[in-house]
C-alpha atoms as a PDB file:
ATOM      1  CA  UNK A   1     -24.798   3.340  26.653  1.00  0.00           C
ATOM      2  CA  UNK A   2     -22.330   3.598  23.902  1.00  0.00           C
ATOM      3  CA  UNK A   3     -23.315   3.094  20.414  1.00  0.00           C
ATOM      4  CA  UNK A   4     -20.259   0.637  19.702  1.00  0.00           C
ATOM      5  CA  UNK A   5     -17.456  -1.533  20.998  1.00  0.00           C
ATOM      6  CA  UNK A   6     -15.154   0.962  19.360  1.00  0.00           C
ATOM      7  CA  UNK A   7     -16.224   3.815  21.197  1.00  0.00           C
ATOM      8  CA  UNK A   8     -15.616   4.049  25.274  1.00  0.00           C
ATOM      9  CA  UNK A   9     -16.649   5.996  27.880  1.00  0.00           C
ATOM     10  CA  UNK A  10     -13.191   6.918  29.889  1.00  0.00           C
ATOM     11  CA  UNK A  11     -12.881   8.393  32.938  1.00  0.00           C
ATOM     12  CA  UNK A  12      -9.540   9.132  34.980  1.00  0.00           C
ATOM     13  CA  UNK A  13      -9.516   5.474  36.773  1.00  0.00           C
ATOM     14  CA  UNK A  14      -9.514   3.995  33.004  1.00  0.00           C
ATOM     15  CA  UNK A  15      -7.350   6.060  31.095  1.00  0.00           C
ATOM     16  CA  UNK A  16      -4.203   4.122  31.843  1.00  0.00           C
ATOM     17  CA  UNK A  17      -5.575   0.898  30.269  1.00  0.00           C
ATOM     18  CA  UNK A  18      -8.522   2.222  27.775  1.00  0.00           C
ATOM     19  CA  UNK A  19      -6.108   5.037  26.383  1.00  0.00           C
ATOM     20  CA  UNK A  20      -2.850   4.427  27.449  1.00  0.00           C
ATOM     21  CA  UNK A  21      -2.273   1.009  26.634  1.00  0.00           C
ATOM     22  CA  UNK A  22      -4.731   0.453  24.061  1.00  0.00           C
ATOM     23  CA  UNK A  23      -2.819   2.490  21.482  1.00  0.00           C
ATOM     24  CA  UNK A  24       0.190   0.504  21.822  1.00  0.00           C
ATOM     25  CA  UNK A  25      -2.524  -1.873  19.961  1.00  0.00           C
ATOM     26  CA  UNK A  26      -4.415   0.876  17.915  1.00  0.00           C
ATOM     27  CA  UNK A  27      -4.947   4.174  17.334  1.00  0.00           C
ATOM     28  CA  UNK A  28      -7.041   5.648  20.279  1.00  0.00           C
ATOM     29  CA  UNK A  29      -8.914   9.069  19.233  1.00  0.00           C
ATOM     30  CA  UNK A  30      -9.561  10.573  22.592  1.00  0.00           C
ATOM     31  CA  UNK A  31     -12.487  13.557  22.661  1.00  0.00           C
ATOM     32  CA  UNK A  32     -12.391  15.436  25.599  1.00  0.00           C
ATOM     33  CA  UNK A  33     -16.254  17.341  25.875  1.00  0.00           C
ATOM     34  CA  UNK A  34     -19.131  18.348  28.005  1.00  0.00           C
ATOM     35  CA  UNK A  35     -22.729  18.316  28.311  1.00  0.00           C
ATOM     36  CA  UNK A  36     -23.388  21.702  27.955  1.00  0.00           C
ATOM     37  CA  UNK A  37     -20.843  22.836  25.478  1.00  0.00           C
ATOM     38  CA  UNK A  38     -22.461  23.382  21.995  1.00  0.00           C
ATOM     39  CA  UNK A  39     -19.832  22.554  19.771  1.00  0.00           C
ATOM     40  CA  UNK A  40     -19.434  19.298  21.199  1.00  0.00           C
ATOM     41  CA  UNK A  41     -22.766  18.607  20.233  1.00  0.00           C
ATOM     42  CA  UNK A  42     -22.020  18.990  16.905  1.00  0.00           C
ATOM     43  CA  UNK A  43     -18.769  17.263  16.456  1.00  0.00           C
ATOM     44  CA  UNK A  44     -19.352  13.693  18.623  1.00  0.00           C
ATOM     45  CA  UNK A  45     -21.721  12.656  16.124  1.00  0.00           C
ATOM     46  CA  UNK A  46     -18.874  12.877  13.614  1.00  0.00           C
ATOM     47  CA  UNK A  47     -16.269  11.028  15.420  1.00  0.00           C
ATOM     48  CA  UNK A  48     -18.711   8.620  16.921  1.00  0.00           C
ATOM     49  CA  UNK A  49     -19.713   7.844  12.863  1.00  0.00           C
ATOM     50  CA  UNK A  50     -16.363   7.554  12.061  1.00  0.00           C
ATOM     51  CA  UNK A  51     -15.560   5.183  14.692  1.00  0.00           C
ATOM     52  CA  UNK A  52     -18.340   2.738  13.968  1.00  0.00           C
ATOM     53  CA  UNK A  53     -17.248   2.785  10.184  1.00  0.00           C
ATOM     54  CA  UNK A  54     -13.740   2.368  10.715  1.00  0.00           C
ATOM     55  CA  UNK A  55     -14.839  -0.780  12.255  1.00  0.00           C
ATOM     56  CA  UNK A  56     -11.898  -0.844  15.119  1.00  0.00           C
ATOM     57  CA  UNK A  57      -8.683   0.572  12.807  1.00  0.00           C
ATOM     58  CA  UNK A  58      -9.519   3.577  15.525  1.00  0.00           C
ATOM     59  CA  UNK A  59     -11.238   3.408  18.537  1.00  0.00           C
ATOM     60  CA  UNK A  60     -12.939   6.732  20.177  1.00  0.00           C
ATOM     61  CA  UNK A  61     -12.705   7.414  23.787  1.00  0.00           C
ATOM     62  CA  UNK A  62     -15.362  10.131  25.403  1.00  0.00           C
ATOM     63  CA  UNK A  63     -14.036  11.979  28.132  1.00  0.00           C
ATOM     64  CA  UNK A  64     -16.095  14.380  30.392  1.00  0.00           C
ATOM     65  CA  UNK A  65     -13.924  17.051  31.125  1.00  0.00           C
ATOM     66  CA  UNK A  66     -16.290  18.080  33.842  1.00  0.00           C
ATOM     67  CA  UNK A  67     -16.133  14.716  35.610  1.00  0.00           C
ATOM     68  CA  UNK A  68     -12.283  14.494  35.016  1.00  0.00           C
ATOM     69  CA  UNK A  69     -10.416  17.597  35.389  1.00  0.00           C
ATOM     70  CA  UNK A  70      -7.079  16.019  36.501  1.00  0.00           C
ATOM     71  CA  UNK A  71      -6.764  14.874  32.619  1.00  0.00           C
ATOM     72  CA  UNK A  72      -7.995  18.005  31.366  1.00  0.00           C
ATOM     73  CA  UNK A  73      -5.068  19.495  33.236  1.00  0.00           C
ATOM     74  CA  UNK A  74      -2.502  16.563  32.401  1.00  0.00           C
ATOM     75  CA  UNK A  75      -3.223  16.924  28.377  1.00  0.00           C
ATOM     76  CA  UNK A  76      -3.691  21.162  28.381  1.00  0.00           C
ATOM     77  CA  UNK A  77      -7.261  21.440  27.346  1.00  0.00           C
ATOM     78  CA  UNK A  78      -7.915  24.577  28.125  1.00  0.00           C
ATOM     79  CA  UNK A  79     -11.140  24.647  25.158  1.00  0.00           C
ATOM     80  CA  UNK A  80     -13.812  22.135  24.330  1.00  0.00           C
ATOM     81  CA  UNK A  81     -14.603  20.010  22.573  1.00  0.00           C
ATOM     82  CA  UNK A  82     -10.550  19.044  22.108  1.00  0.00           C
ATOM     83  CA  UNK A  83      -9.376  15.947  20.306  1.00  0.00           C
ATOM     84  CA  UNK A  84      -5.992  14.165  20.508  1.00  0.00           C
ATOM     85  CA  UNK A  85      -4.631  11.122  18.756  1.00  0.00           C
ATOM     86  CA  UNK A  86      -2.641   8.729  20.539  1.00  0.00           C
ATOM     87  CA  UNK A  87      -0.798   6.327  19.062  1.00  0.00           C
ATOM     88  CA  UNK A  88       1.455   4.534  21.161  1.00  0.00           C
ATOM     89  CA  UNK A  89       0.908   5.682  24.519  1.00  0.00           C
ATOM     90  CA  UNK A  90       1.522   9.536  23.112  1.00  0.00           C
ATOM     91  CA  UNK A  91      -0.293  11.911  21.719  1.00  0.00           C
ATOM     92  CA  UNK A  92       0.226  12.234  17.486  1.00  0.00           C
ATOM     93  CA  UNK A  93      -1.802  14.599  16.419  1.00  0.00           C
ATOM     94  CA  UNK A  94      -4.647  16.782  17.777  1.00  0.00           C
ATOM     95  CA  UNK A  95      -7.227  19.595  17.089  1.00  0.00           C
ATOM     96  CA  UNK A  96     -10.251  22.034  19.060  1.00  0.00           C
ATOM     97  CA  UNK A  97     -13.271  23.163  18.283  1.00  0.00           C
ATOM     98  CA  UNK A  98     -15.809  21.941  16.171  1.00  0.00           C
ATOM     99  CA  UNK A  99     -14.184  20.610  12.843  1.00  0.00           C
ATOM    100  CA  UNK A 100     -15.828  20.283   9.555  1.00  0.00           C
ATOM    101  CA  UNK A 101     -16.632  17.013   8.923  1.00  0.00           C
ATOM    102  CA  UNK A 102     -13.727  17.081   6.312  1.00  0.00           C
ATOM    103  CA  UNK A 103     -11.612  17.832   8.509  1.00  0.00           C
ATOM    104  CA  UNK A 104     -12.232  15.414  10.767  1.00  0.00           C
ATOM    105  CA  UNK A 105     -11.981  12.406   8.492  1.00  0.00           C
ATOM    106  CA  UNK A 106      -8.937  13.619   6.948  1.00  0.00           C
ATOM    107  CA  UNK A 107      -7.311  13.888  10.638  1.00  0.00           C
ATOM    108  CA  UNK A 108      -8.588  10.344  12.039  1.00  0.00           C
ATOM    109  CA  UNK A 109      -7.534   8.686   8.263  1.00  0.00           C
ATOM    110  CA  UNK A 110      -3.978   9.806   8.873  1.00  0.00           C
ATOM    111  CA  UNK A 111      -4.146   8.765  12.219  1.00  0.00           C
ATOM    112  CA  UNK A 112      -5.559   5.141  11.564  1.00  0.00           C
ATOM    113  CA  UNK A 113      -4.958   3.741   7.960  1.00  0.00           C
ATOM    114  CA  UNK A 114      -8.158   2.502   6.608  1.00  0.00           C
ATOM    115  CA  UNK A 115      -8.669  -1.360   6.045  1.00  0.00           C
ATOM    116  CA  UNK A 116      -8.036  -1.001   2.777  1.00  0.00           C
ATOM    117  CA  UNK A 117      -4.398   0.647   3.106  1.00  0.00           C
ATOM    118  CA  UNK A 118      -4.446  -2.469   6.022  1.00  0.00           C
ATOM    119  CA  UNK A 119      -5.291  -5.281   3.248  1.00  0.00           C
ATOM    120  CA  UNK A 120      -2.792  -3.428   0.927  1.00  0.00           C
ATOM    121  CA  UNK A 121      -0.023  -3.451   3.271  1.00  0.00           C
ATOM    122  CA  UNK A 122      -0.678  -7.072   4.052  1.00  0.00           C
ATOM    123  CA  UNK A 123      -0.585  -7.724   0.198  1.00  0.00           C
ATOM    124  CA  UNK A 124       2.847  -5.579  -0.057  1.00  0.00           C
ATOM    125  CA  UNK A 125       4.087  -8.032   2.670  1.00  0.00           C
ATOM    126  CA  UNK A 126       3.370 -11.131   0.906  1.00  0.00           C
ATOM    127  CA  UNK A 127       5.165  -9.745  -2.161  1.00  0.00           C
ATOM    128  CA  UNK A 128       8.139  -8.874   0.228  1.00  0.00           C
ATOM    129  CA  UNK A 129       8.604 -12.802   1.043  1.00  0.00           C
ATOM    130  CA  UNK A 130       7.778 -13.552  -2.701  1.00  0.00           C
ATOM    131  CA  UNK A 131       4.043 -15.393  -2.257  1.00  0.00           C
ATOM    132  CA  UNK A 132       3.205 -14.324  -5.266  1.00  0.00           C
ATOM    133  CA  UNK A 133      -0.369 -15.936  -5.348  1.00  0.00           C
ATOM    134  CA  UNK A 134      -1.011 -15.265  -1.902  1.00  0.00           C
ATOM    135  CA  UNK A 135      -0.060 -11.674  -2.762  1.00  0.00           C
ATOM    136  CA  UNK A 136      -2.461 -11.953  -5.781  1.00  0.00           C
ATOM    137  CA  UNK A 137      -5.635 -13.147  -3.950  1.00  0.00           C
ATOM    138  CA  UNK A 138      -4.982 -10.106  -0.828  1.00  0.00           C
ATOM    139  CA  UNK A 139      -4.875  -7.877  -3.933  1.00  0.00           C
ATOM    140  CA  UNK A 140      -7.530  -8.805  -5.847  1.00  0.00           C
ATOM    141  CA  UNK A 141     -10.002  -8.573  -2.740  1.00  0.00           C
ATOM    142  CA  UNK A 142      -9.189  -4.997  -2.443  1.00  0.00           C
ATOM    143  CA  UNK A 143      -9.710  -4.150  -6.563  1.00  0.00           C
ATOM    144  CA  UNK A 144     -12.531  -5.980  -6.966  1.00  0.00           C
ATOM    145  CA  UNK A 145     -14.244  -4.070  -3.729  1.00  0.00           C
ATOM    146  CA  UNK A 146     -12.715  -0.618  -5.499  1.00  0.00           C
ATOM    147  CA  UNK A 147     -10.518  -0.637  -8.736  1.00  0.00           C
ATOM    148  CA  UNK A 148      -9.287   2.600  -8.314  1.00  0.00           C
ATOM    149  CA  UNK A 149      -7.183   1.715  -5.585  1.00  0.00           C
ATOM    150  CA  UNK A 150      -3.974   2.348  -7.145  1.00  0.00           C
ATOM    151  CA  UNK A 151      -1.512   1.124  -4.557  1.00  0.00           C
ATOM    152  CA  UNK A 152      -3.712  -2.484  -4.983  1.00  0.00           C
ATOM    153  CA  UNK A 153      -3.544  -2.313  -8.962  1.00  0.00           C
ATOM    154  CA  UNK A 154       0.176  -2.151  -8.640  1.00  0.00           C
ATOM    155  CA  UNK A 155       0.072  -5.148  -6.038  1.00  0.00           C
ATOM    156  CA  UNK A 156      -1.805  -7.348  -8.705  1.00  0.00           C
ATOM    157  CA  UNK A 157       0.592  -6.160 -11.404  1.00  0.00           C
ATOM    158  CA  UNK A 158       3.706  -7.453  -9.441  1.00  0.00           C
ATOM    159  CA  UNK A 159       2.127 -10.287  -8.703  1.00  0.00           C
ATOM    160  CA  UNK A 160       0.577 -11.733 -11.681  1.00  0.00           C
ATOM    161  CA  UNK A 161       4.115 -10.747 -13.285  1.00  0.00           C
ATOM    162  CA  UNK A 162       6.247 -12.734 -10.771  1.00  0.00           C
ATOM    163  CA  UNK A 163       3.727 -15.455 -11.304  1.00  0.00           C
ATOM    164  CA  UNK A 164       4.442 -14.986 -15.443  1.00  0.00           C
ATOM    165  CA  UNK A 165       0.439 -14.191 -16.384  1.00  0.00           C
ATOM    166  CA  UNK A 166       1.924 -11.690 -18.559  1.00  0.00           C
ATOM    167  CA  UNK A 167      -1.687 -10.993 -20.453  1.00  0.00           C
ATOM    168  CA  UNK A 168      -3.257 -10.159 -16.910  1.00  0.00           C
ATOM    169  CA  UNK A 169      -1.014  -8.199 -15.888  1.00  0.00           C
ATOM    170  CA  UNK A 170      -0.782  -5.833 -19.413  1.00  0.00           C
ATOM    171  CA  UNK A 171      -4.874  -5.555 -19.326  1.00  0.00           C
ATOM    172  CA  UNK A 172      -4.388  -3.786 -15.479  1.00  0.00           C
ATOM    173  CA  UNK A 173      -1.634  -1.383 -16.598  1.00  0.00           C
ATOM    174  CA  UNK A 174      -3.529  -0.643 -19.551  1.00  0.00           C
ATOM    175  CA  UNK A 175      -6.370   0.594 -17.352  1.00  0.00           C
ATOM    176  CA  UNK A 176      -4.496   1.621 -14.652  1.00  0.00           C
ATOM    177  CA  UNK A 177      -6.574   3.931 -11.961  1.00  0.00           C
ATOM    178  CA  UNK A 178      -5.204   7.253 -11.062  1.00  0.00           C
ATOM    179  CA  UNK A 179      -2.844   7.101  -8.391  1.00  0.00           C
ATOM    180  CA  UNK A 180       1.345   8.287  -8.074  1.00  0.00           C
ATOM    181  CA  UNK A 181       2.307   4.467  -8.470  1.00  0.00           C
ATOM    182  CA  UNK A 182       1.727   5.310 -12.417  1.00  0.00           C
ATOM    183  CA  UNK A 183       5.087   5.858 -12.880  1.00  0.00           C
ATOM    184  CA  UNK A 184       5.561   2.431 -11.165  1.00  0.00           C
ATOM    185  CA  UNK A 185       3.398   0.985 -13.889  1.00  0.00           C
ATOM    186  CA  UNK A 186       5.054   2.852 -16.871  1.00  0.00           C
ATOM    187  CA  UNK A 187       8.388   0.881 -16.014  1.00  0.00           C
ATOM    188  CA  UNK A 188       7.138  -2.605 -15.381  1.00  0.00           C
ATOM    189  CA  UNK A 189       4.527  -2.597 -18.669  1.00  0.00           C
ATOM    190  CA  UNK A 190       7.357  -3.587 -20.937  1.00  0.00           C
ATOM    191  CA  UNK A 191       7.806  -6.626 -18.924  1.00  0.00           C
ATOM    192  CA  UNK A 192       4.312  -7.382 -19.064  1.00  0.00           C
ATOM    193  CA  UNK A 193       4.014  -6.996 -22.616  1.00  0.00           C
ATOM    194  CA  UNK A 194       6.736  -9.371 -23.265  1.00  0.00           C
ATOM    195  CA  UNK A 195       5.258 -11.728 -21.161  1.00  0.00           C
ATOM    196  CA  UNK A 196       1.873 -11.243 -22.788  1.00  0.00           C
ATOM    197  CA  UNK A 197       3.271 -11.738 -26.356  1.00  0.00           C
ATOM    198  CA  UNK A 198       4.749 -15.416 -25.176  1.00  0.00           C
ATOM    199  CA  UNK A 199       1.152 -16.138 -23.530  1.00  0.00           C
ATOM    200  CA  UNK A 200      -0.534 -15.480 -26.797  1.00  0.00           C
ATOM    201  CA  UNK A 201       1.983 -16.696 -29.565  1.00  0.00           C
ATOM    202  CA  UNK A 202       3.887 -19.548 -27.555  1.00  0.00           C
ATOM    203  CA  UNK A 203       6.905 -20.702 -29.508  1.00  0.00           C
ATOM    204  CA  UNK A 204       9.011 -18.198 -32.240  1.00  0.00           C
ATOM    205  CA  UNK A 205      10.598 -19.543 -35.569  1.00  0.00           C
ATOM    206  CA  UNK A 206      13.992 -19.468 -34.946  1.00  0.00           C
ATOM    207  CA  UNK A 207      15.056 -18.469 -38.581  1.00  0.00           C
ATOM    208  CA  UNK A 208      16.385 -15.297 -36.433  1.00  0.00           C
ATOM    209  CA  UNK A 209      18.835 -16.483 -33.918  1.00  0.00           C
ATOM    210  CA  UNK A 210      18.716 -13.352 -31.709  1.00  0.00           C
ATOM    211  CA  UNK A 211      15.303 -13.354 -32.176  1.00  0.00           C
ATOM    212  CA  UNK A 212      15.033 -16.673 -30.880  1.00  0.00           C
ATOM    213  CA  UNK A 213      17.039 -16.137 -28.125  1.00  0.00           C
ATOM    214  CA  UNK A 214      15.614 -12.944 -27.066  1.00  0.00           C
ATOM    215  CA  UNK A 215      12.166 -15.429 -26.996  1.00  0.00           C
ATOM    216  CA  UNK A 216      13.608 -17.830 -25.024  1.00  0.00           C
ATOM    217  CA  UNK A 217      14.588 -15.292 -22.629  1.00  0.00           C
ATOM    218  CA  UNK A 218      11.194 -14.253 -22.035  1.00  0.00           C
ATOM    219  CA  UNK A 219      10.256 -17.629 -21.765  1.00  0.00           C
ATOM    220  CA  UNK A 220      12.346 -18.281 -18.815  1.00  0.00           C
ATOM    221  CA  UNK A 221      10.752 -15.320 -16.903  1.00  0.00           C
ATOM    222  CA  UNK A 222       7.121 -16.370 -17.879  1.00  0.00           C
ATOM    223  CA  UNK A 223       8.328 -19.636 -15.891  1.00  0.00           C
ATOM    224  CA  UNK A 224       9.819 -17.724 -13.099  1.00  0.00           C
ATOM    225  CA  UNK A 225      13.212 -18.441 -13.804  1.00  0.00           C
ATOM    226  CA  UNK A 226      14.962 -14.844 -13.700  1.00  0.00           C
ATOM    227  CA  UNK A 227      18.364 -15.325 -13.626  1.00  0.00           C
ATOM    228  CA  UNK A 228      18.300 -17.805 -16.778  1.00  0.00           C
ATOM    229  CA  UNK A 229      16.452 -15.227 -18.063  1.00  0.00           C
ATOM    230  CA  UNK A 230      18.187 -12.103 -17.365  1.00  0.00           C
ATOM    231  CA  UNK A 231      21.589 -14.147 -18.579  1.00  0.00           C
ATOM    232  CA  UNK A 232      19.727 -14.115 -22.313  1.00  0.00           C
ATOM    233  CA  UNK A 233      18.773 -10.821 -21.806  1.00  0.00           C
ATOM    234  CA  UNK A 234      22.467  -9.818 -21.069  1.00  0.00           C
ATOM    235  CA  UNK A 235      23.638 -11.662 -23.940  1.00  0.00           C
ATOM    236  CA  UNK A 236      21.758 -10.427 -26.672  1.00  0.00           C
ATOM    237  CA  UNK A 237      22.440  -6.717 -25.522  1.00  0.00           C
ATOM    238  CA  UNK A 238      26.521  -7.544 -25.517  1.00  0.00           C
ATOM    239  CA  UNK A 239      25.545  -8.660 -29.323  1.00  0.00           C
ATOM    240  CA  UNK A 240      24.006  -5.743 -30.143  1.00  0.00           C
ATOM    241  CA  UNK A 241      22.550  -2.871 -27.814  1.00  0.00           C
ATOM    242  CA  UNK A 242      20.125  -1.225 -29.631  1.00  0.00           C
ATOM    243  CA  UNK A 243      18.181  -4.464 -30.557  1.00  0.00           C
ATOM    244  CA  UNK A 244      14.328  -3.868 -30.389  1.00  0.00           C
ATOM    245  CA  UNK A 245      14.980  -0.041 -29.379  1.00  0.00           C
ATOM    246  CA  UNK A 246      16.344  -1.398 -26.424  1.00  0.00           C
ATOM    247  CA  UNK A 247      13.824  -3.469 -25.185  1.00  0.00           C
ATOM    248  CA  UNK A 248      15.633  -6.281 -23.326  1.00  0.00           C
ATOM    249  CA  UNK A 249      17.370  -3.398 -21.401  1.00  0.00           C
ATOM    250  CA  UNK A 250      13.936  -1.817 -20.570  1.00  0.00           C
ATOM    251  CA  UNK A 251      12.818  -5.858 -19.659  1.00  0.00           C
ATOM    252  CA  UNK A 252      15.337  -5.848 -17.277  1.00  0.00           C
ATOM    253  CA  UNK A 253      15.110  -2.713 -15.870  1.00  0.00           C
ATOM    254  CA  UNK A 254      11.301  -3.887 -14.899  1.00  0.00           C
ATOM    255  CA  UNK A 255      12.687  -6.805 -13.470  1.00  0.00           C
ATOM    256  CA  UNK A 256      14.969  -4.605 -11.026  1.00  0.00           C
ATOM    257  CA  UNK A 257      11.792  -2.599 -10.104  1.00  0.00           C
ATOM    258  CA  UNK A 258       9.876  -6.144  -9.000  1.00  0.00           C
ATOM    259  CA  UNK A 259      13.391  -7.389  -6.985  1.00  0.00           C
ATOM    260  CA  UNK A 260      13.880  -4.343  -5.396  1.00  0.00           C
ATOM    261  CA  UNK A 261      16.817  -1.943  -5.864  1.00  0.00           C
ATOM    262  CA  UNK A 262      18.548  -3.581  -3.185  1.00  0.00           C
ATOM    263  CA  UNK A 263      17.912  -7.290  -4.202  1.00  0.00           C
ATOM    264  CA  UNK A 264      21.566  -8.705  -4.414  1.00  0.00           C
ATOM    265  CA  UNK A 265      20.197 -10.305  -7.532  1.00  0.00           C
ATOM    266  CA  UNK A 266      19.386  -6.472  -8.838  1.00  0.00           C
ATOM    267  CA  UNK A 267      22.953  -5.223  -7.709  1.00  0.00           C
ATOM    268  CA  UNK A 268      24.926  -8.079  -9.508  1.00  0.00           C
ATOM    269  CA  UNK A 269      22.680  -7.933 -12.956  1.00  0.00           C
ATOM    270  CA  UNK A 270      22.561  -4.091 -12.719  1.00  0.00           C
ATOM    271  CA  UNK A 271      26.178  -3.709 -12.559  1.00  0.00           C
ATOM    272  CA  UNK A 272      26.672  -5.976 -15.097  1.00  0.00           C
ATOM    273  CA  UNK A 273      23.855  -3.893 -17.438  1.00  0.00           C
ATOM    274  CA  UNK A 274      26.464  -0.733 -16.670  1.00  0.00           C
ATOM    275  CA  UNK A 275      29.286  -2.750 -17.853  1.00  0.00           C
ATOM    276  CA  UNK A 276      27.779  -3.836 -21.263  1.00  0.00           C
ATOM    277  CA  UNK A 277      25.641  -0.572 -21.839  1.00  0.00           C
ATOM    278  CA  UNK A 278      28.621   2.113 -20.942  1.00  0.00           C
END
């Protein structure tokens, strides 16, 4: 009796729909062993584990090579134990012998994400069709389950940000985990920091007119209005270019990060940006 739902028992009659077709639906980790072959002893625990962890991402099917030589002959196994990934209906990646347990994890995680790179790519799609708080909530699951997931940080970032919760937003970047979407985070914090100062300080004196348009800029993004925004932005850089060190060009190069190069919003203001900067 198998210890799971996630793990199968497979035998030539059932490979077509437990293998074949499954991983058209999900990664299918298939183990071809045998009773009396040492090795395999030591490495089904493993995968069996790692199956009942993954909690279905993967699922692990068990085939006796000894019962079903016609698919040791149709997939090459020529030593035991063998393991091969399929992932939609073909084989992805495989291995033989008996694997450190390393190893092994490191070869089923690139096979089947983990539900964690699942939630994050569910959060990255909510930010691709701008729901910004649904985005939020998908990321915020994931960081407060493990807040050194990186790719979820920079999730809640963009979100809070296109939402204008400018303070939120600064506190993450400030403490950002380890992870290659750093540089991500170095670009977007002056956005968040403008944000952040409008949270705290609300309205400006406007004995400085530039000043008090740059202000009212940043108010505009806080309330998601980015081109009325980016317009000020604009303006205050065709008055003078090096104003704040060249923060409301650094502002709106964060706000081409969050778009998207390709936004058509991002092309028109970035082309304009080239125009007044060169």
């Amino acid at each position: 009796m198998n210890l799971s739902e996630h793990i199968l028992d497979v035998s030539e009659s059932t490979f077509e729909s437990l293998v074949i077709m499954q991983s058209h639906e999900v990664p299918v980790v298939v183990d071809f062993w045998a009773p009396w072959c040492g090795p395999c002893q030591v490495l089904s625990p493993i995968l069996e584990r790692l199956a009942i962890e993954a909690g279905g991402s993967f699922l692990l099917a068990k085939i006796n090579v000894d019962e079903n030589p016609n698919l040791s002959i149709r997939y090459g196994v020529q030593g035991i134990p063998a393991v091969k990934g399929f992932v939609n209906g073909e084989v992805k990646s495989q291995f033989v012998g008996a694997q450190p347990e390393p190893v092994v994890k490191r070869f089923v995680s690139e096979l089947a994400p983990s539900q964690a790179e699942h939630a994050v790519k569910k959060g990255k799609s909510l930010l691709s069709t701008r729901h910004w708080r649904e985005a939020e909530k998908a990321f915020r699951e994931i960081t407060d389950e493990d807040e050194t997931n990186a790719a979820a940080a920079l999730g809640m970032v963009e979100s809070l940000i296109m939402q204008g919760k400018g303070r939120e937003a600064l506190v993450i970047t400030e403490n950002f985990p380890a992870g290659t979407e750093w540089a991500t985070i170095e670009r977007l914090k002056p956005l968040a920091n403008l944000m952040a100062q409008v949270e705290e300080n609300g309205l400006y004196p406007e004995d400085d007119p530039l000043e008090a348009e740059f202000f009212q800029a940043a108010r505009m993004l806080v309330k998601g209005n980015i081109p009325a925004g980016m317009d000020g932005l604009l303006d205050i850089l065709r008055q003078d270019k090096k104003y704040r060190n060249g923060e409301p060009k650094d502002v709106l190069l964060a706000i081409f990060e969050l778009l998207g190069q390709d936004d058509p919003m991002t092309r028109e203001y970035r082309d304009e940006l080239a125009s007044i900067l060169f």
